[in-house]
C-alpha atoms as a PDB file:
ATOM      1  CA  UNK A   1     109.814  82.590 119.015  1.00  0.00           C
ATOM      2  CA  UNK A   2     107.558  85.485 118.630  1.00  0.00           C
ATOM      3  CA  UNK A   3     104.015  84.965 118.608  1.00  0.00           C
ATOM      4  CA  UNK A   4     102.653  87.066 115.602  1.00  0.00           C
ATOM      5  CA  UNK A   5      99.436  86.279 115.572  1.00  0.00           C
ATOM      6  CA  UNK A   6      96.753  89.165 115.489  1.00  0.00           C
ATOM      7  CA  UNK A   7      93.338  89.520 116.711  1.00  0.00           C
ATOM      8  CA  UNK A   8      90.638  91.150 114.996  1.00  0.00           C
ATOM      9  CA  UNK A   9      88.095  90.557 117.466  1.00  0.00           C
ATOM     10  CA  UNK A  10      85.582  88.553 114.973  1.00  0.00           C
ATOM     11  CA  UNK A  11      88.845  86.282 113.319  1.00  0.00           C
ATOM     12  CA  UNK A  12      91.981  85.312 114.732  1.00  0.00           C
ATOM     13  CA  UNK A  13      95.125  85.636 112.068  1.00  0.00           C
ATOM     14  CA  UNK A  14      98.084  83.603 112.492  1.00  0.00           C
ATOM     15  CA  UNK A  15      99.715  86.239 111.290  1.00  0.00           C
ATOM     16  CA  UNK A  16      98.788  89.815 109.987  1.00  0.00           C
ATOM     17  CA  UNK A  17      99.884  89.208 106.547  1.00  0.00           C
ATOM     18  CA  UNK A  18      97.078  88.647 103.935  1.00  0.00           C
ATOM     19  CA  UNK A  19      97.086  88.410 100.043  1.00  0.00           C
ATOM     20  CA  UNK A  20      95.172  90.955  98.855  1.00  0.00           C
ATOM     21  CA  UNK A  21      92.516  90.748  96.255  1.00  0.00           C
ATOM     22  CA  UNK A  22      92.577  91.400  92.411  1.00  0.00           C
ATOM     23  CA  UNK A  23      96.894  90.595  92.634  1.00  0.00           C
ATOM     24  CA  UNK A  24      96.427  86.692  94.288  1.00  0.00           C
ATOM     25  CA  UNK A  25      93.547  85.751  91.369  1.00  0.00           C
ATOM     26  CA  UNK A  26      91.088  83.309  94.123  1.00  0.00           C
ATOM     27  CA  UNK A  27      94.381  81.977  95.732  1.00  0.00           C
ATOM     28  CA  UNK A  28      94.719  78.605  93.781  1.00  0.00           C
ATOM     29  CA  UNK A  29      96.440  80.202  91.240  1.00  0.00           C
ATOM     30  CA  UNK A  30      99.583  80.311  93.882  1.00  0.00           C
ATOM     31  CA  UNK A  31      99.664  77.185  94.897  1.00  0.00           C
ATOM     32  CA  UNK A  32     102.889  76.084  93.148  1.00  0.00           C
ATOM     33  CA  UNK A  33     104.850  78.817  94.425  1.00  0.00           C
ATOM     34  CA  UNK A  34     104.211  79.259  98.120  1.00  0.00           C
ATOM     35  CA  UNK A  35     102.761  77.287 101.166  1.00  0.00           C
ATOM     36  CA  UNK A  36      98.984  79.196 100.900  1.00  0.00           C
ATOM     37  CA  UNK A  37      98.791  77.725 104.815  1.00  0.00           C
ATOM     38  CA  UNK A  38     101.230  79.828 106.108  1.00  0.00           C
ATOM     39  CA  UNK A  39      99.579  83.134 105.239  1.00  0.00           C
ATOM     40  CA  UNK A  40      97.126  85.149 107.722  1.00  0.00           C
ATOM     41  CA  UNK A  41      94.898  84.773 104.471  1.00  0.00           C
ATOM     42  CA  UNK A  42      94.322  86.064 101.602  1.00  0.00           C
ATOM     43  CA  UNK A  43      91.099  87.877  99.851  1.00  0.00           C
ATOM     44  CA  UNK A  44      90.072  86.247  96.583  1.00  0.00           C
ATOM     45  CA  UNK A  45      89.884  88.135  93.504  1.00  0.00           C
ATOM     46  CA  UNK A  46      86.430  90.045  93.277  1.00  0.00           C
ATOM     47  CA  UNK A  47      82.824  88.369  92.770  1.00  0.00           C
ATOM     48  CA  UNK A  48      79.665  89.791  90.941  1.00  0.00           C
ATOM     49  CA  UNK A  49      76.535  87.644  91.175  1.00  0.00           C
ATOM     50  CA  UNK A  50      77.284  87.009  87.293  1.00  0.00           C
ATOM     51  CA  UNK A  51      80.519  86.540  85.282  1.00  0.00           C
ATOM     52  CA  UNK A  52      82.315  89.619  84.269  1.00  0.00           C
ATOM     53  CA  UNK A  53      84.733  90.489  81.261  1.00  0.00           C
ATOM     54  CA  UNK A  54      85.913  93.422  82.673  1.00  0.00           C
ATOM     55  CA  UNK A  55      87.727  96.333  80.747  1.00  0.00           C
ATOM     56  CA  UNK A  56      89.096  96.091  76.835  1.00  0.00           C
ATOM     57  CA  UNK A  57      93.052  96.102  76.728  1.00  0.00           C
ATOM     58  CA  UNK A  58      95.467  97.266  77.452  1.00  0.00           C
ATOM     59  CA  UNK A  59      94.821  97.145  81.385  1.00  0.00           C
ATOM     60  CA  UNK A  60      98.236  97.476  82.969  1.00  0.00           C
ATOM     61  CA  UNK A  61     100.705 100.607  82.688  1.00  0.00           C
ATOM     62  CA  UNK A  62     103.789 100.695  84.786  1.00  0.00           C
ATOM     63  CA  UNK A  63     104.900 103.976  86.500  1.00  0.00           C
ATOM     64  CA  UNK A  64     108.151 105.292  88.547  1.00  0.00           C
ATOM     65  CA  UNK A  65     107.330 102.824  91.690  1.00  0.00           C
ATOM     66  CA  UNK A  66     103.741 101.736  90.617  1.00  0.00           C
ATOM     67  CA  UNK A  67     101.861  99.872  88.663  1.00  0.00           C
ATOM     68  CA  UNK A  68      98.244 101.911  86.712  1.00  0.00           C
ATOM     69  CA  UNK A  69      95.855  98.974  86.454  1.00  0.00           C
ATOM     70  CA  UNK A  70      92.372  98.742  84.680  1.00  0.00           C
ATOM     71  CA  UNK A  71      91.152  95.191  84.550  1.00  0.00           C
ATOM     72  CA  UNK A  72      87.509  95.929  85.696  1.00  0.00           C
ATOM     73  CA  UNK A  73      87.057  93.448  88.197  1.00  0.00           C
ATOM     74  CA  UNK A  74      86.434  90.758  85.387  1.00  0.00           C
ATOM     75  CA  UNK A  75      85.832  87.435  87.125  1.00  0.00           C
ATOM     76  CA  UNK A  76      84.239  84.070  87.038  1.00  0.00           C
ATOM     77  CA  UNK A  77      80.819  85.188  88.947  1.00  0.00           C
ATOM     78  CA  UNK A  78      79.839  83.897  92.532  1.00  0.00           C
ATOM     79  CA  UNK A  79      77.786  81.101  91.253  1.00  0.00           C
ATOM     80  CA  UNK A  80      81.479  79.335  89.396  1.00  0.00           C
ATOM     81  CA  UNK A  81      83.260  80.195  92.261  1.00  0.00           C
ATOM     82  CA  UNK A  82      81.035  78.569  94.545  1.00  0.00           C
ATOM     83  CA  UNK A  83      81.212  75.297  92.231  1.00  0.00           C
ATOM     84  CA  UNK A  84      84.384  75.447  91.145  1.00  0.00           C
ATOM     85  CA  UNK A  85      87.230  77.027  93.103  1.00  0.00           C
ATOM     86  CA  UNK A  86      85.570  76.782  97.122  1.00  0.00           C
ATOM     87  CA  UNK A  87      85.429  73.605  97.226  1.00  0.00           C
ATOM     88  CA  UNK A  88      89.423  73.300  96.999  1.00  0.00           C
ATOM     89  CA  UNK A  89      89.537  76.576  99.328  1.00  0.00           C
ATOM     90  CA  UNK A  90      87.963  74.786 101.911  1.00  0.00           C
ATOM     91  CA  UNK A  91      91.013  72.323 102.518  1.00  0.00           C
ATOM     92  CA  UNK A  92      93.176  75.520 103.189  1.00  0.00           C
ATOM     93  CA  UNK A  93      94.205  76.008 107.244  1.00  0.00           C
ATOM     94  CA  UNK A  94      94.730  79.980 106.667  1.00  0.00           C
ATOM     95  CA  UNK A  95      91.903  82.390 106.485  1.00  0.00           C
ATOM     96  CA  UNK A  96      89.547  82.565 103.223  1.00  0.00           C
ATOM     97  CA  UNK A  97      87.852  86.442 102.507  1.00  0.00           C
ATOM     98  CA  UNK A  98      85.881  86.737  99.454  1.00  0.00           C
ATOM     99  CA  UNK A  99      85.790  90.300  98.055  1.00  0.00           C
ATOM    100  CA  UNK A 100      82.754  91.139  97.159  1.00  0.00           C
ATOM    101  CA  UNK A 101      81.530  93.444  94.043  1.00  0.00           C
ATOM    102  CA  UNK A 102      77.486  94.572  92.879  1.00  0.00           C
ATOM    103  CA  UNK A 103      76.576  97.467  90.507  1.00  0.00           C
ATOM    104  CA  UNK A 104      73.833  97.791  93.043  1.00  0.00           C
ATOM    105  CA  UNK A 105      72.962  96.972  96.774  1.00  0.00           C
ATOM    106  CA  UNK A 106      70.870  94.561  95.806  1.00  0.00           C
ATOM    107  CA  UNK A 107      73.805  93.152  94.062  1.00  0.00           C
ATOM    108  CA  UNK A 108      75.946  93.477  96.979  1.00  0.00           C
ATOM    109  CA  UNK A 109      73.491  91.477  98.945  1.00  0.00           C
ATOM    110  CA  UNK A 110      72.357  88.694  96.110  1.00  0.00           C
ATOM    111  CA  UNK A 111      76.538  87.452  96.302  1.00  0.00           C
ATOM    112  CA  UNK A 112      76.507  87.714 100.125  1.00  0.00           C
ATOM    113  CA  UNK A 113      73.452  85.556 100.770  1.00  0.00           C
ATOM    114  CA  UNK A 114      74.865  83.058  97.669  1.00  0.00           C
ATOM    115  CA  UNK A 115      78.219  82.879  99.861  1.00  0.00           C
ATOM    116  CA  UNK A 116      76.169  82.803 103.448  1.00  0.00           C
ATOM    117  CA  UNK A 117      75.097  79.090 101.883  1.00  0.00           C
ATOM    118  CA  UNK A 118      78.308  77.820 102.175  1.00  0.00           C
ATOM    119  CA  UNK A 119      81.189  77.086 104.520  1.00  0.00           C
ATOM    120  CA  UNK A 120      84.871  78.014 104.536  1.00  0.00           C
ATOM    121  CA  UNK A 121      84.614  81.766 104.367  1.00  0.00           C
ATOM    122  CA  UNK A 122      85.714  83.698 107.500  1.00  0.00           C
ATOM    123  CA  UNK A 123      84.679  87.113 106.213  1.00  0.00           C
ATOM    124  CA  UNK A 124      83.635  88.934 103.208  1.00  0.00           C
ATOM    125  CA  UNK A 125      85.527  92.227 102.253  1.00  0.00           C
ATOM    126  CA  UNK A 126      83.161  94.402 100.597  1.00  0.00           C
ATOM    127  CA  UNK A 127      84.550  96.445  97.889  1.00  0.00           C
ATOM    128  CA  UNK A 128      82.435  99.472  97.499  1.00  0.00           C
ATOM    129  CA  UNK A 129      85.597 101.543  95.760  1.00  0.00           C
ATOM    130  CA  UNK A 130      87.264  99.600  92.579  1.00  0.00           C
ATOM    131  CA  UNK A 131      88.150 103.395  90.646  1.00  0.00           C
ATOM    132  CA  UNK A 132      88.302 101.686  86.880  1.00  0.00           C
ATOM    133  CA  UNK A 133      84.544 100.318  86.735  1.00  0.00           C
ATOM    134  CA  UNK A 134      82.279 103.675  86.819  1.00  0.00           C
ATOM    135  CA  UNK A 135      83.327 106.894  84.794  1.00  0.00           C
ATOM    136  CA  UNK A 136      86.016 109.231  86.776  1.00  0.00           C
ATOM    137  CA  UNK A 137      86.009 106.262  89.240  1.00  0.00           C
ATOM    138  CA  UNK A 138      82.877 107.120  90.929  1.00  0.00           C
ATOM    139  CA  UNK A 139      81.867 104.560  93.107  1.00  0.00           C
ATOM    140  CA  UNK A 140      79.796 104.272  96.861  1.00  0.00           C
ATOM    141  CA  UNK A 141      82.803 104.786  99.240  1.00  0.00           C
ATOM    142  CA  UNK A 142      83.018 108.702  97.328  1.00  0.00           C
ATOM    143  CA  UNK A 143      80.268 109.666  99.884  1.00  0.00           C
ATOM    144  CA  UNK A 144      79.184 108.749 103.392  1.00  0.00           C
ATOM    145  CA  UNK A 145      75.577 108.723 102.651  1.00  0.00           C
ATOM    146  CA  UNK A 146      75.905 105.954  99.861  1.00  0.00           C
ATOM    147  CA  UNK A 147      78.502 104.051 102.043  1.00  0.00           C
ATOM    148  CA  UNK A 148      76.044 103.913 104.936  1.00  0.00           C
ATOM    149  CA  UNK A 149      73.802 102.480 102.444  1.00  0.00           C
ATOM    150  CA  UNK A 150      75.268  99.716 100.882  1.00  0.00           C
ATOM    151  CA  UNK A 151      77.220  98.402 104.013  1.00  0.00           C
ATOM    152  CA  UNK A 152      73.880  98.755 106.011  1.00  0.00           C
ATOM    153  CA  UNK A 153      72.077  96.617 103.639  1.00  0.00           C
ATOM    154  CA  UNK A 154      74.908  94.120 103.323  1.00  0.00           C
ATOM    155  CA  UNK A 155      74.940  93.596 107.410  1.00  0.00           C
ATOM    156  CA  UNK A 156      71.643  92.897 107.325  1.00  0.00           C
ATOM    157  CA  UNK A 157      72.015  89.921 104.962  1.00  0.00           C
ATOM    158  CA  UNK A 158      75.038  88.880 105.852  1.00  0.00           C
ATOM    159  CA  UNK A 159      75.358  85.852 108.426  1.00  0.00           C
ATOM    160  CA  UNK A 160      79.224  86.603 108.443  1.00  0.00           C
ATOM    161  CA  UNK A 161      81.796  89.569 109.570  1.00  0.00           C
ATOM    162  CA  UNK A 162      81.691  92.544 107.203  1.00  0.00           C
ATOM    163  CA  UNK A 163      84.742  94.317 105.927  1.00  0.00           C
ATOM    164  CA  UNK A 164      84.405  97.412 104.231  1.00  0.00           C
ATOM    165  CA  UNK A 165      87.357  98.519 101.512  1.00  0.00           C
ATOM    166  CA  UNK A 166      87.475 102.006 101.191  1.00  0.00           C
ATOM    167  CA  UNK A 167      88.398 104.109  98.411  1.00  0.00           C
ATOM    168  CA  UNK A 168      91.348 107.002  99.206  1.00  0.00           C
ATOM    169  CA  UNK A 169      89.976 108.696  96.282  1.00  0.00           C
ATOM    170  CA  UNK A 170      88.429 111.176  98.878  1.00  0.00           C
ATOM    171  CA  UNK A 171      88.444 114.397 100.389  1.00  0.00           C
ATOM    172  CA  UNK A 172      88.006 113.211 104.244  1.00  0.00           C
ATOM    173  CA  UNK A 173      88.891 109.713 104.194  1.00  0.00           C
ATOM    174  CA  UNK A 174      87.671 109.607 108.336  1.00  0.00           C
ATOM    175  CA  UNK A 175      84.362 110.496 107.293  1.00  0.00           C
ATOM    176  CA  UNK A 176      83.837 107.348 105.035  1.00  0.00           C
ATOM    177  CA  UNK A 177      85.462 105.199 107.230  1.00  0.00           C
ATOM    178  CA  UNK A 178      83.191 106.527 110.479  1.00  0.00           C
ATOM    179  CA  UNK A 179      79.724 106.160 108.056  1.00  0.00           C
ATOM    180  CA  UNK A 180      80.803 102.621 107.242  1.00  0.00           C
ATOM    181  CA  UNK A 181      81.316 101.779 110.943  1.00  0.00           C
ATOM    182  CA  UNK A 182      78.248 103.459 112.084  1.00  0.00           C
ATOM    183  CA  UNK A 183      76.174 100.913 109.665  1.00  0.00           C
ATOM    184  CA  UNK A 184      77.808  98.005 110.789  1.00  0.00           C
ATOM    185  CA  UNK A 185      81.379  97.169 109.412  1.00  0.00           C
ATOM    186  CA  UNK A 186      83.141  94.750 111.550  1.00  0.00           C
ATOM    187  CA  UNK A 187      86.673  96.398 109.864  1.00  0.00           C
ATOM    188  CA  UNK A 188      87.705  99.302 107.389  1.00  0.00           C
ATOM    189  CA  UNK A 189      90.049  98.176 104.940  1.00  0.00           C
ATOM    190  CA  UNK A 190      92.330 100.878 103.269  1.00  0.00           C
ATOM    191  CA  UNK A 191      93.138 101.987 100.996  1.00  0.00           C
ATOM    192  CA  UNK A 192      92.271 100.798  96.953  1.00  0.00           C
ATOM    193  CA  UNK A 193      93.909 102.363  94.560  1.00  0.00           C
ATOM    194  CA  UNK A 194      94.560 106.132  93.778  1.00  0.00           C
ATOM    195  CA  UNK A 195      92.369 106.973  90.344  1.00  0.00           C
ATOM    196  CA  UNK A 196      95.595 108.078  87.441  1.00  0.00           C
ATOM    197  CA  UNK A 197      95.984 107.988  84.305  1.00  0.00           C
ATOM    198  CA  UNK A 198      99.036 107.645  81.525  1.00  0.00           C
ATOM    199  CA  UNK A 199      99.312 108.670  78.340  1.00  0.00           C
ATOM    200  CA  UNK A 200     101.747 107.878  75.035  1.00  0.00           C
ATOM    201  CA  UNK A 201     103.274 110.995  73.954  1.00  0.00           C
ATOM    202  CA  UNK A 202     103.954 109.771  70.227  1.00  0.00           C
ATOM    203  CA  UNK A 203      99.965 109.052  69.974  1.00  0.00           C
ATOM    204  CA  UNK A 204      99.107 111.185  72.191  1.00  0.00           C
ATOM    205  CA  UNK A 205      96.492 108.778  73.180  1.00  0.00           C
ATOM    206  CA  UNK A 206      95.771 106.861  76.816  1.00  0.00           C
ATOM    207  CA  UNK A 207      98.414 104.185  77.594  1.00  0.00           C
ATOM    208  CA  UNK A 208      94.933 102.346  78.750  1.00  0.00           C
ATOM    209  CA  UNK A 209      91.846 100.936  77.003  1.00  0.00           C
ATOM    210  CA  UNK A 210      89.303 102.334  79.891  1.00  0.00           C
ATOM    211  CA  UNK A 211      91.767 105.819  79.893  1.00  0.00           C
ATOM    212  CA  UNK A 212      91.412 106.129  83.587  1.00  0.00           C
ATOM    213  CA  UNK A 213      93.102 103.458  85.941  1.00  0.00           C
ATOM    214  CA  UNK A 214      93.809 102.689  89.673  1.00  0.00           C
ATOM    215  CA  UNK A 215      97.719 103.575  91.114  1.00  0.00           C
ATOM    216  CA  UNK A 216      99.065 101.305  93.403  1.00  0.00           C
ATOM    217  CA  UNK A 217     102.984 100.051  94.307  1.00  0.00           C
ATOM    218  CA  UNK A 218     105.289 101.970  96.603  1.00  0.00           C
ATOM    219  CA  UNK A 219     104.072 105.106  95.318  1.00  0.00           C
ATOM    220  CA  UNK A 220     101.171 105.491  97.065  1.00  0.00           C
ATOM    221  CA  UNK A 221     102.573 104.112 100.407  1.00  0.00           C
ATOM    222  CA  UNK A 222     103.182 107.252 101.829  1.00  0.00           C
ATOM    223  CA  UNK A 223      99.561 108.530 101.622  1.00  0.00           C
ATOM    224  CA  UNK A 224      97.790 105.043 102.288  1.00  0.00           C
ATOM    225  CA  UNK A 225      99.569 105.159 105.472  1.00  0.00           C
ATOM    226  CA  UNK A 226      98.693 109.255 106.160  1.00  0.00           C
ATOM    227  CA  UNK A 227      95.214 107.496 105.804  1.00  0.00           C
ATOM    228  CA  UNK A 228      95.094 104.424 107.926  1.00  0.00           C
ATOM    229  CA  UNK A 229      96.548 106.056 110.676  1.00  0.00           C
ATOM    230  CA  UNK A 230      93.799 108.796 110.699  1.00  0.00           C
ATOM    231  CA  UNK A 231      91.268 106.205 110.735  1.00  0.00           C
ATOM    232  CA  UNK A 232      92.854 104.072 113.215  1.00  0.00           C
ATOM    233  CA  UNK A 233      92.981 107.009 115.578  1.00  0.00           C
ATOM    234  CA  UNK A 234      89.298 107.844 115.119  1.00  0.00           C
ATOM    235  CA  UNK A 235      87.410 104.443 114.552  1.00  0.00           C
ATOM    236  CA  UNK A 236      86.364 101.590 117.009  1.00  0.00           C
ATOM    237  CA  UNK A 237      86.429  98.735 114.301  1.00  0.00           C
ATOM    238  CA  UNK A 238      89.528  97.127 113.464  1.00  0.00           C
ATOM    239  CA  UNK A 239      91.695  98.198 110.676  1.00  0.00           C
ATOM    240  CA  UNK A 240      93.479  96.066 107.787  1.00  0.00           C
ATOM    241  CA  UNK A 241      95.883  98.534 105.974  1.00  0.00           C
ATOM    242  CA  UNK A 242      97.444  98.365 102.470  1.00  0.00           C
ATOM    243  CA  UNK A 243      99.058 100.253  99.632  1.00  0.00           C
ATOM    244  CA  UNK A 244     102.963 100.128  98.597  1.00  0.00           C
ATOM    245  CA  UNK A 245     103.796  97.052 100.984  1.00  0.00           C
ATOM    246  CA  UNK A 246     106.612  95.539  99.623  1.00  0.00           C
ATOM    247  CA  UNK A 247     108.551  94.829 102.728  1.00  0.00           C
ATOM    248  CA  UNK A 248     108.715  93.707 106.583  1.00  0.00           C
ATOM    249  CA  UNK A 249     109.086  97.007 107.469  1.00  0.00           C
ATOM    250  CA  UNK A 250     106.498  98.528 105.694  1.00  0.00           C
ATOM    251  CA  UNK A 251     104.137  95.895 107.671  1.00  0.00           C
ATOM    252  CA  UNK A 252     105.559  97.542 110.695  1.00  0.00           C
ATOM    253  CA  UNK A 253     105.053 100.773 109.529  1.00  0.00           C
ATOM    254  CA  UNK A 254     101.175 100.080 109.414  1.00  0.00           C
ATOM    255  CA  UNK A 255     100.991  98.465 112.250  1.00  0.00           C
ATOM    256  CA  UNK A 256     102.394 100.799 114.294  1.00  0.00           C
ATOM    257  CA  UNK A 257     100.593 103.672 112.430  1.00  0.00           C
ATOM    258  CA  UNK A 258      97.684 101.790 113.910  1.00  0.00           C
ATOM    259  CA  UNK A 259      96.542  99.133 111.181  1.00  0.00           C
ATOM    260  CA  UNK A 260      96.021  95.494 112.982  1.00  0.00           C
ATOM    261  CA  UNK A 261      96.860  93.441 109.752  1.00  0.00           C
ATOM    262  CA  UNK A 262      98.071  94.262 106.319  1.00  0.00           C
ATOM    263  CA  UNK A 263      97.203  93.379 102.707  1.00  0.00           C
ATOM    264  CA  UNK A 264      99.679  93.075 100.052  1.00  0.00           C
ATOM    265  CA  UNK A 265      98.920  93.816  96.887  1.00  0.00           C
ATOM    266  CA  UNK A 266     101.159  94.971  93.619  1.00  0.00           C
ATOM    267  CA  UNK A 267     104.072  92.913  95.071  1.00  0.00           C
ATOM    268  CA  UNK A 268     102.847  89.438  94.625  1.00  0.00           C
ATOM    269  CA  UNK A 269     102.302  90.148  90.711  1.00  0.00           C
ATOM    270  CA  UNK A 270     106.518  90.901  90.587  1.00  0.00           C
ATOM    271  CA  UNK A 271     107.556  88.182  93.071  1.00  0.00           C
ATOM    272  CA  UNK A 272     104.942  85.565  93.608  1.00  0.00           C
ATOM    273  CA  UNK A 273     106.384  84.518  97.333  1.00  0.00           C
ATOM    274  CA  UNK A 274     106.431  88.062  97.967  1.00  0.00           C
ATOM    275  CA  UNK A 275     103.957  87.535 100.839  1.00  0.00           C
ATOM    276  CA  UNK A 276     106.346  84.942 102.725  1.00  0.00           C
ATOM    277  CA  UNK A 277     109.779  86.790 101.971  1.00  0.00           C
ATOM    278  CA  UNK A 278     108.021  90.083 103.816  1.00  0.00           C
ATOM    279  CA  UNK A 279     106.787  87.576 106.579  1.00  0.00           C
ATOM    280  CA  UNK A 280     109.979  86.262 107.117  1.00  0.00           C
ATOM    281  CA  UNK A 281     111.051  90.008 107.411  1.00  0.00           C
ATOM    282  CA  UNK A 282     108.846  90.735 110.453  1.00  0.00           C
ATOM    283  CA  UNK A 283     109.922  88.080 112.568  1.00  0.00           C
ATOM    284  CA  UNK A 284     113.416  88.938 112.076  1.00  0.00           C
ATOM    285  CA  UNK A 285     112.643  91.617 113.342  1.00  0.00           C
ATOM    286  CA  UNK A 286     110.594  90.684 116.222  1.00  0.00           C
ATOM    287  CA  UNK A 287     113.246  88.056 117.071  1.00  0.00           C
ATOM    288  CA  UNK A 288     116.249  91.204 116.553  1.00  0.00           C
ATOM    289  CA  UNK A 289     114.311  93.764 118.690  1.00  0.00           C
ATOM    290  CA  UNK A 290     113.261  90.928 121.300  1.00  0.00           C
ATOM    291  CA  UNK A 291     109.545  91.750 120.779  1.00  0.00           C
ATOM    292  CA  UNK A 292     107.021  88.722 121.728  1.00  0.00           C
ATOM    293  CA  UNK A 293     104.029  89.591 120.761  1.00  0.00           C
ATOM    294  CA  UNK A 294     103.834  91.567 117.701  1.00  0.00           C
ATOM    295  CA  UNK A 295     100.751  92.693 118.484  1.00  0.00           C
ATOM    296  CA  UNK A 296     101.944  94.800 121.242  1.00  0.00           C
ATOM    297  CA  UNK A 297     102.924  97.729 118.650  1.00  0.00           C
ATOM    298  CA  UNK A 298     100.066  98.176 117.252  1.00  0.00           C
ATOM    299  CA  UNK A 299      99.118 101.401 117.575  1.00  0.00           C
ATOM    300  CA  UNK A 300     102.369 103.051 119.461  1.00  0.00           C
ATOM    301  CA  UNK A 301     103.410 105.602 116.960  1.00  0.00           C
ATOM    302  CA  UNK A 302     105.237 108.101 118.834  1.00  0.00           C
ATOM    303  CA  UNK A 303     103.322 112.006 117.748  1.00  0.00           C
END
């Protein structure tokens, strides 16, 4: 049997494939349809310091291959999760990231120090690029200078490994993800989704209630992985890829673009097993192609 177990140098993953947040709600939610234990992980849905109602309806549009969403990372608040849903987390044998969300870097850093109080986290993905929350999607990870800044200040509260998820909404997407290393960031993960928009032709109005949304689904698999590999090829840091997985082979395809696990996203809200049918994929394939550590193609894209 193949051992598919990855390494990110600060966490060990059974295997690369995590949940990943806003499409997995804080994990407990799948529970009745798939063994959480037999994930790498998976990254909770997103946490203010307060509770959050997010965006006014409607918040999902479907595209050709994608799905426009505009929740507004509406959530229960750090405080309730800490109460309520960690406790039941912390019986889980797979890894637990909380994503974490501020309208400030003092935000950022309140949530972090709330979660540094507790145990059964193994990171905390900091999500400095949600596109449907600020107007035109603006957000820190647009610039390097405000990236630095936030993922400085979060390091320097933070007792646990920092992962920084970047936004592809971006003209250099290398320069980001080298500004979020150089202040700390124990791994990049990329990409969110792609800022769009849809509109009803009868009304001639926005198919959403915030107007502007966030792309994501095989559409944008293409370009997330144009992206992760020119990070991979230019950072130090680990990095966790996503964007349009909806298969075993599109795991590969990451991997071997340079990516040392995967999130998937979009496909868990159209089959909720989704994460342990594209599992089962890879190590078909390992087992077909004789490969025993899946590790060992990480990185071996042929240019």
């Amino acid at each position: 049997m193949s051992d598919l177990s990855v390494d990110l140098g600060f966490l060990k993953l059974k295997n690369p494939i995590l949940a990943a947040s806003g499409t997995f709600g804080y994990g407990l939610e799948f529970e009745p349809f798939l063994d959480l234990n037999r994930l790498g992980g998976f990254v909770v849905k997103g946490l203010y310091y307060g509770p959050r109602e997010g965006n006014p309806p409607p918040r999902l549009v479907e595209t050709p291959s994608g799905l426009i969403n505009a929740i507004g990372l509406q959530g229960i608040g750090v405080e309730a999760f800490i109460a309520k849903v960690l406790p039941k987390l912390q019986a889980l044998d797979t890894a637990v990231i909380v994503n974490v969300c501020g309208a400030s870097e003092e935000e950022y850093v309140r949530v972090v120090e709330a979660l540094d109080a507790e145990e059964g986290i193994a990171a905390c993905e900091i999500n400095i690029s949600c596109p449907n929350v600020n107007k035109d999607g603006a957000c820190p990870a647009f610039s390097p200078e405000s990236t630095r800044a936030v993922v400085r200040e979060v390091k320097r509260a933070s007792r646990r490994p920092v992962i920084v998820k970047l936004s592809p909404n971006v003209t250099n997407i290398v320069e980001i993800a080298l500004a979020a290393q150089e202040a700390g960031a124990d791994a990049i993960a990329l990409v969110n989704t792609f800022l769009a928009m849809a509109i009803d032709v009868e009304t001639r109005r926005p198919k959403l209630g915030n107007v502007l949304g966030g792309l994501s689904g095989p559409a944008i698999k293409p370009i997330a992985l144009r992206m992760v590999y020119q990070v991979a090829s230019r950072v130090k840091v680990p990095v966790i890829g996503m964007g349009g997985i909806w298969s075993g082979a599109d795991v590969l395809e990451f991997m071997i673009a340079g990516a040392r696990a995967v999130q998937v996203g979009t496909a868990n809200l159209v089959d909720p097993d989704a994460c342990l049918r594209i599992l089962g994929e890879v190590e078909d394939f390992c087992r077909r192609k004789g490969i025993e550590r899946l590790e060992d193609i990480i990185a071996t894209v042929k240019t």
